[in-house]
Protein backbone atom coordinates (compact mmCIF):
# COMPACT_ATOMS: atom_id res chain seq x y z
CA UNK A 1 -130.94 94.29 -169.84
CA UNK A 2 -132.29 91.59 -167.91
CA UNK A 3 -131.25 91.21 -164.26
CA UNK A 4 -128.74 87.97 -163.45
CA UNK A 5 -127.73 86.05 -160.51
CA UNK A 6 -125.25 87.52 -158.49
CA UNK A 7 -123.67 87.35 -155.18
CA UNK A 8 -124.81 90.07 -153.12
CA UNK A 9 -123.67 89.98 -149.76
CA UNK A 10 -121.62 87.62 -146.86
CA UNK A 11 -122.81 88.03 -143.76
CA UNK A 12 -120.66 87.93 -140.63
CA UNK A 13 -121.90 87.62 -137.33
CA UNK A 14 -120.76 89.57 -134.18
CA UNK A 15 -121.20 89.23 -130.15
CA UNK A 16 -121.18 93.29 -130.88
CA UNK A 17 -120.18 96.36 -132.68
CA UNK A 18 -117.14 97.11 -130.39
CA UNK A 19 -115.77 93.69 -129.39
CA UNK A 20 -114.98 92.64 -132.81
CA UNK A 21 -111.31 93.46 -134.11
CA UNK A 22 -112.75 95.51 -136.79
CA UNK A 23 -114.59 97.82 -134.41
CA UNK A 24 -114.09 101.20 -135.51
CA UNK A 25 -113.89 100.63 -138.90
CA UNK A 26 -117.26 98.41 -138.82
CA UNK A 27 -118.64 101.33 -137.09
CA UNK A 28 -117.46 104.36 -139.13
CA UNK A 29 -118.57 102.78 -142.45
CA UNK A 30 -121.23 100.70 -142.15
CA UNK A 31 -124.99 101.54 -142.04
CA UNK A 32 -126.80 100.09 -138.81
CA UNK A 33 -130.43 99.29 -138.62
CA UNK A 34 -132.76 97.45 -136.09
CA UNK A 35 -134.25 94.62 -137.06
CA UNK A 36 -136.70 94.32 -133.78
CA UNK A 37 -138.47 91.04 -135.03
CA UNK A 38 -135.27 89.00 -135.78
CA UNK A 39 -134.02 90.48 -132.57
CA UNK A 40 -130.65 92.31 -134.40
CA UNK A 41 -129.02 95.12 -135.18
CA UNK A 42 -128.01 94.57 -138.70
CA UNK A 43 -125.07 96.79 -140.26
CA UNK A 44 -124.29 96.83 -144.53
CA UNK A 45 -121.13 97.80 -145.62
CA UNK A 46 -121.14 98.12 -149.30
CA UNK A 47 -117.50 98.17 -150.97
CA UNK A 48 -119.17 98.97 -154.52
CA UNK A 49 -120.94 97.44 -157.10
CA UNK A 50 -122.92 94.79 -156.11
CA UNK A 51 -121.05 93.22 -153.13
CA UNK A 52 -121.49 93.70 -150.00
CA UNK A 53 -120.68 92.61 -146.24
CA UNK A 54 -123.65 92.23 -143.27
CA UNK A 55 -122.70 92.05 -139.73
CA UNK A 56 -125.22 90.73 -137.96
CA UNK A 57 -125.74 91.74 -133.74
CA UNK A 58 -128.15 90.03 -131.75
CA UNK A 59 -129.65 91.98 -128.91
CA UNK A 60 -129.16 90.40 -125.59
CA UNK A 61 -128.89 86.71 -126.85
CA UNK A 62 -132.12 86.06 -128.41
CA UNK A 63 -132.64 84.25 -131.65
CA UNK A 64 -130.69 82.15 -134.46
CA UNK A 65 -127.82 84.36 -134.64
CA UNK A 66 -127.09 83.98 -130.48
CA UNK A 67 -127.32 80.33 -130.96
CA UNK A 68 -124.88 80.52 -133.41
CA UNK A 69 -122.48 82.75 -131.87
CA UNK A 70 -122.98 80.24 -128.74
CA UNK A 71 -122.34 77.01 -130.66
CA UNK A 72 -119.42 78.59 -133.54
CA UNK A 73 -118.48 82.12 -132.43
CA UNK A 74 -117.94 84.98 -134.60
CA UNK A 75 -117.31 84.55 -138.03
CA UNK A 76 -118.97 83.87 -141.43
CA UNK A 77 -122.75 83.40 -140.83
CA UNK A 78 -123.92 83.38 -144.25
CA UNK A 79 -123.58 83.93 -148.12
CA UNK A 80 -126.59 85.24 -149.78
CA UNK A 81 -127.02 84.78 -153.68
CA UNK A 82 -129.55 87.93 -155.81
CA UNK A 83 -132.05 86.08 -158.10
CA UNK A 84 -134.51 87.67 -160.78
CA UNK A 85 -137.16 86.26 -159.24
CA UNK A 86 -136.82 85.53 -155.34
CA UNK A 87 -140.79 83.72 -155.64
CA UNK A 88 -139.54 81.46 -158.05
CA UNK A 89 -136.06 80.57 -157.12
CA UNK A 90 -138.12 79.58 -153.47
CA UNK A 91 -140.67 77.46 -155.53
CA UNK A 92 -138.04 75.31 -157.87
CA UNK A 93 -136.15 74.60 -154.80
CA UNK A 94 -138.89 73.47 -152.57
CA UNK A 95 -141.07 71.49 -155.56
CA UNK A 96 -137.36 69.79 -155.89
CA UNK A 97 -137.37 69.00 -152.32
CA UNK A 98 -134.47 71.13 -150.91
CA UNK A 99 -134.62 72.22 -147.57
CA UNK A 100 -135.77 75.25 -147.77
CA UNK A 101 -135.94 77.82 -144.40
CA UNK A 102 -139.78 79.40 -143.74
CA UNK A 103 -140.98 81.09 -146.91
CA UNK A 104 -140.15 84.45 -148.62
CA UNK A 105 -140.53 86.83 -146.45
CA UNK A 106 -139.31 90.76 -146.66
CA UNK A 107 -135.58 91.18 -145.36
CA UNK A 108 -133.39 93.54 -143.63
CA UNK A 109 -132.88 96.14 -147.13
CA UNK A 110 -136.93 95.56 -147.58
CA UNK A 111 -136.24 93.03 -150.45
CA UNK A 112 -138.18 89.53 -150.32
CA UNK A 113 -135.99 87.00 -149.04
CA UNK A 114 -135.81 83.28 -147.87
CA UNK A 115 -132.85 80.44 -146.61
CA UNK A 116 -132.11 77.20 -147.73
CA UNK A 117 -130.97 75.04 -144.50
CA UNK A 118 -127.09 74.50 -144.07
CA UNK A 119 -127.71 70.39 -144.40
CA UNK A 120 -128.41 70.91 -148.22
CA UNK A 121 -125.26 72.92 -149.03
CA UNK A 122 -122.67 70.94 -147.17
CA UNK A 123 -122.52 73.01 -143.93
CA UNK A 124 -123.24 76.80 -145.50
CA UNK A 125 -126.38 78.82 -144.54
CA UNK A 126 -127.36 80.09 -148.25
CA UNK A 127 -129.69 83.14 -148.33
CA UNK A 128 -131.38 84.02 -151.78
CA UNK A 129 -132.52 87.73 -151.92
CA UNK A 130 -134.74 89.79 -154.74
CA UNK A 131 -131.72 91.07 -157.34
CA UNK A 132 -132.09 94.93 -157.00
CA UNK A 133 -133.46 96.36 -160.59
CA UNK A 134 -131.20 98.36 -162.38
């Protein structure tokens, strides 16, 4: 059965694991990594299926996610959409002319993924990721 789109995870971001009202819970059930070049500690909590929620930690405010927890505060960061083909989902967009975010690039799960800037989806950070096979 082919692979289809699907949505497969919101991100949140968080000043850290213990100062957000979901604390213990986020802690207890979520699996933390370190993502040293992005500068975060990156937690997946994965409620079944496909779905899944990413809280996203920056280490002593460095990086995009600081300067958005400076400039919005916690809260929804990001929604990131699984695609067949990550390559060419990143190639029809850009050859169209959408704003696209860097290029493919391998992500926190060690799937290929890339962002399409928040001005070309009315004010939403959209992150397209390599669907997982099946």
């Amino acid at each position: 059965m082919p692979v289809k789109n699907y949505v497969d995870h919101i991100a949140w971001a968080l000043r850290g694991k213990d100062k957000h009202s979901l604390g213990a819970f986020v802690n207890e059930h979520t699996k933390w990594t370190r993502d040293e070049k992005r500068r975060l500690e990156i937690g997946f909590f994965r409620a079944g299926g496909n779905g899944a929620v990413e809280f996203l930690v920056p280490q002593e405010g460095e990086g995009t996610v600081s300067r958005f927890l400076e400039k919005r505060g916690p809260g929804f960061h990001h929604v990131c959409i699984a695609v067949p083909d990550v390559y060419e989902a990143f190639h029809t967009l850009s050859s169209a002319g959408v704003e696209v975010i860097g290029e493919p690039e391998l992500g926190a799960e060690g799937r290929p993924v890339f962002f399409v800037h928040p001005r070309e989806t009315g004010g939403i950070l959209l992150e397209f990721i390599q669907a997982e096979e099946d």
